[in-house]
Protein backbone atom coordinates (compact mmCIF):
# COMPACT_ATOMS: atom_id res chain seq x y z
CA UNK A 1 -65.32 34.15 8.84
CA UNK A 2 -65.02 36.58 5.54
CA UNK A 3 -64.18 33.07 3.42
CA UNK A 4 -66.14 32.97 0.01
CA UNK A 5 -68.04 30.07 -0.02
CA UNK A 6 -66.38 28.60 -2.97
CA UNK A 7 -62.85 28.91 -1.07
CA UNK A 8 -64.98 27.82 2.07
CA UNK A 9 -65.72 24.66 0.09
CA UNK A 10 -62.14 24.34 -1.49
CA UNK A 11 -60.68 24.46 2.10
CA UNK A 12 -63.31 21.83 3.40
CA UNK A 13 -62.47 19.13 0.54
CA UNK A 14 -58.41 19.59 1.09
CA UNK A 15 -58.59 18.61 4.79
CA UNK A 16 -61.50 15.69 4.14
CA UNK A 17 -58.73 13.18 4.13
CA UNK A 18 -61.14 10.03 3.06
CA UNK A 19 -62.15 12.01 0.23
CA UNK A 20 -60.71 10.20 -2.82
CA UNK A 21 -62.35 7.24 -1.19
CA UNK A 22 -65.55 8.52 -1.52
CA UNK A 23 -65.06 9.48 -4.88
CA UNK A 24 -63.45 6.16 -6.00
CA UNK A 25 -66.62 4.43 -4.15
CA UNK A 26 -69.17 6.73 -6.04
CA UNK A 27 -66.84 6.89 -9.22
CA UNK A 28 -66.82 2.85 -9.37
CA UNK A 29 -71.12 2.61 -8.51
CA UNK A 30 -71.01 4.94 -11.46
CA UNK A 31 -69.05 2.85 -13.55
CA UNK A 32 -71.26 -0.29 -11.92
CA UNK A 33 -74.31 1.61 -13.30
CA UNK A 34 -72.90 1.89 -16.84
CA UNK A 35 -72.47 5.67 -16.67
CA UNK A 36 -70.14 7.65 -18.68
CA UNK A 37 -67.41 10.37 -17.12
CA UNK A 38 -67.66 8.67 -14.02
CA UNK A 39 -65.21 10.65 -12.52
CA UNK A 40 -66.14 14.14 -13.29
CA UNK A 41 -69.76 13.18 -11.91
CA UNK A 42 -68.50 11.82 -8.91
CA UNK A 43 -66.71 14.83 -7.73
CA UNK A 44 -69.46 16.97 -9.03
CA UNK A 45 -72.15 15.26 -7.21
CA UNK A 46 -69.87 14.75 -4.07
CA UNK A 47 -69.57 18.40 -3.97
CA UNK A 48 -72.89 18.96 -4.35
CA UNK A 49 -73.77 16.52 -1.84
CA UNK A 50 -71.96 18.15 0.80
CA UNK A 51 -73.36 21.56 -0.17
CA UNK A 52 -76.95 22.11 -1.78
CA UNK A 53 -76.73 26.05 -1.60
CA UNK A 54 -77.95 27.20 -4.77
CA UNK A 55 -74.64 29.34 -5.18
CA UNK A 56 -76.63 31.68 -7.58
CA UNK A 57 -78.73 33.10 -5.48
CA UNK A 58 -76.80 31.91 -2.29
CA UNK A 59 -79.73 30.26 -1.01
CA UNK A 60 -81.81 33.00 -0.37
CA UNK A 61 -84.14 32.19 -3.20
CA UNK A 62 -84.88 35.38 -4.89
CA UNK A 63 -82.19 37.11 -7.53
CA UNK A 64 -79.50 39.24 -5.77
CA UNK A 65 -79.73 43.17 -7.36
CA UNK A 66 -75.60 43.52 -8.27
CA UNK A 67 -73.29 44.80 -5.91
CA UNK A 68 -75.49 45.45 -3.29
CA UNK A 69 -77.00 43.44 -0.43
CA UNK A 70 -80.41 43.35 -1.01
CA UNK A 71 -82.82 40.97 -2.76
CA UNK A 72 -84.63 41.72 -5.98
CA UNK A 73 -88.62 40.59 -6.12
CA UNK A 74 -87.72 38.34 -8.71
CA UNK A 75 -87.29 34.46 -7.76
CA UNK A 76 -83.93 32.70 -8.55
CA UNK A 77 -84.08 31.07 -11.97
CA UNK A 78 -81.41 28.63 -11.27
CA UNK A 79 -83.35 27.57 -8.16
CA UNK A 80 -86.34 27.78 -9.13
CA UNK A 81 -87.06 29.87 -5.66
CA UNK A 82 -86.27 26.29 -4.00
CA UNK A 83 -82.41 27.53 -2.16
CA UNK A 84 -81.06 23.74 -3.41
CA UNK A 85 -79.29 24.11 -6.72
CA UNK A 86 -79.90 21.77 -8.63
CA UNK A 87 -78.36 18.46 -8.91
CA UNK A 88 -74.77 17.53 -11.61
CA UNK A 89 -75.84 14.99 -14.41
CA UNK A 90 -79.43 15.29 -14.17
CA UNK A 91 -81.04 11.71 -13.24
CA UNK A 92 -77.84 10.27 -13.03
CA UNK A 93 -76.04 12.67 -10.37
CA UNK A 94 -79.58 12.29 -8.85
CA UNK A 95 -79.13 8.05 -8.45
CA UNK A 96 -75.68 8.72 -7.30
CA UNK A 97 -76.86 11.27 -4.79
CA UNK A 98 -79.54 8.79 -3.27
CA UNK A 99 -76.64 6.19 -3.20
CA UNK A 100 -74.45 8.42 -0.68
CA UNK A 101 -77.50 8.66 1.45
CA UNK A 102 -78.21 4.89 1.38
CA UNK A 103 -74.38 4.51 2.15
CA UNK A 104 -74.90 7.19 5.20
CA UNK A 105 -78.00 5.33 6.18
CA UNK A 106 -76.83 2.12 6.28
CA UNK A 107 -73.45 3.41 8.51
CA UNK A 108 -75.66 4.67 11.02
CA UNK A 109 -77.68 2.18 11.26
CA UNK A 110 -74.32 -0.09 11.74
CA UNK A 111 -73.05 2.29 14.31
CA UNK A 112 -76.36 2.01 16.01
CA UNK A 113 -76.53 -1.52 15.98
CA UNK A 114 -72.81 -1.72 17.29
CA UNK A 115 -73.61 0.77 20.52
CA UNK A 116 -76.31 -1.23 20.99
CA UNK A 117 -74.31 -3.88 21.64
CA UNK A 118 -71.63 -2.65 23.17
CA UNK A 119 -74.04 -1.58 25.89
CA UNK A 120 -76.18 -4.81 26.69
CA UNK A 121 -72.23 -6.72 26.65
CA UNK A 122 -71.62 -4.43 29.68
């Protein structure tokens, strides 16, 4: 679409409209959990969340030789030649992370359970 990513991104979070509730919910399991800046790791690990492209190297996993297209033979040091950059506030963005999973795991599993339903009523 000739967006940046970044912009891409920026765009993406302005129309999610239950956004600050996500980040409250994450913000407040933070502050549940004891952690500190539970704000600023919120939104950083929301963001992350919702894109794991190592921005670096833009997911291709090797270094990108400057201003040109092609790929040096050297791997992405931010990566670590994985694509995923790595996750905000170390262990802690990390628990917060596998917390929005559990949360999307458990809603699908609701959903599931509700269809389910739905379909033997009828």
């Amino acid at each position: 679409t000739g967006v940046p990513p970044v912009e891409a991104m920026e765009l993406l979070l302005g129309k999610l409209k239950t956004l600050p509730d996500v980040r409250r919910e994450v913000a407040g399991q933070a502050a549940r959990w004891g952690m500190s800046d539970c704000q600023n790791k919120a939104g950083a690990v929301i963001k992350y969340w919702l894109d794991q492209t190592c921005h670096a190297c833009e997911g291709r996993k090797w270094k990108l030789i400057r201003d040109t297209p092609a790929l040096s033979n050297r791997p992405c040091h931010v990566c670590h030649a994985s694509g995923i950059s790595p996750v905000p506030a170390g262990q802690e963005g990390r628990k917060l992370a596998n917390f929005m999973d559990d949360c999307v795991s458990i809603a699908r599993t609701s959903i599931k359970k509700r269809l389910h339903n739905m379909q033997s009523v009828q």
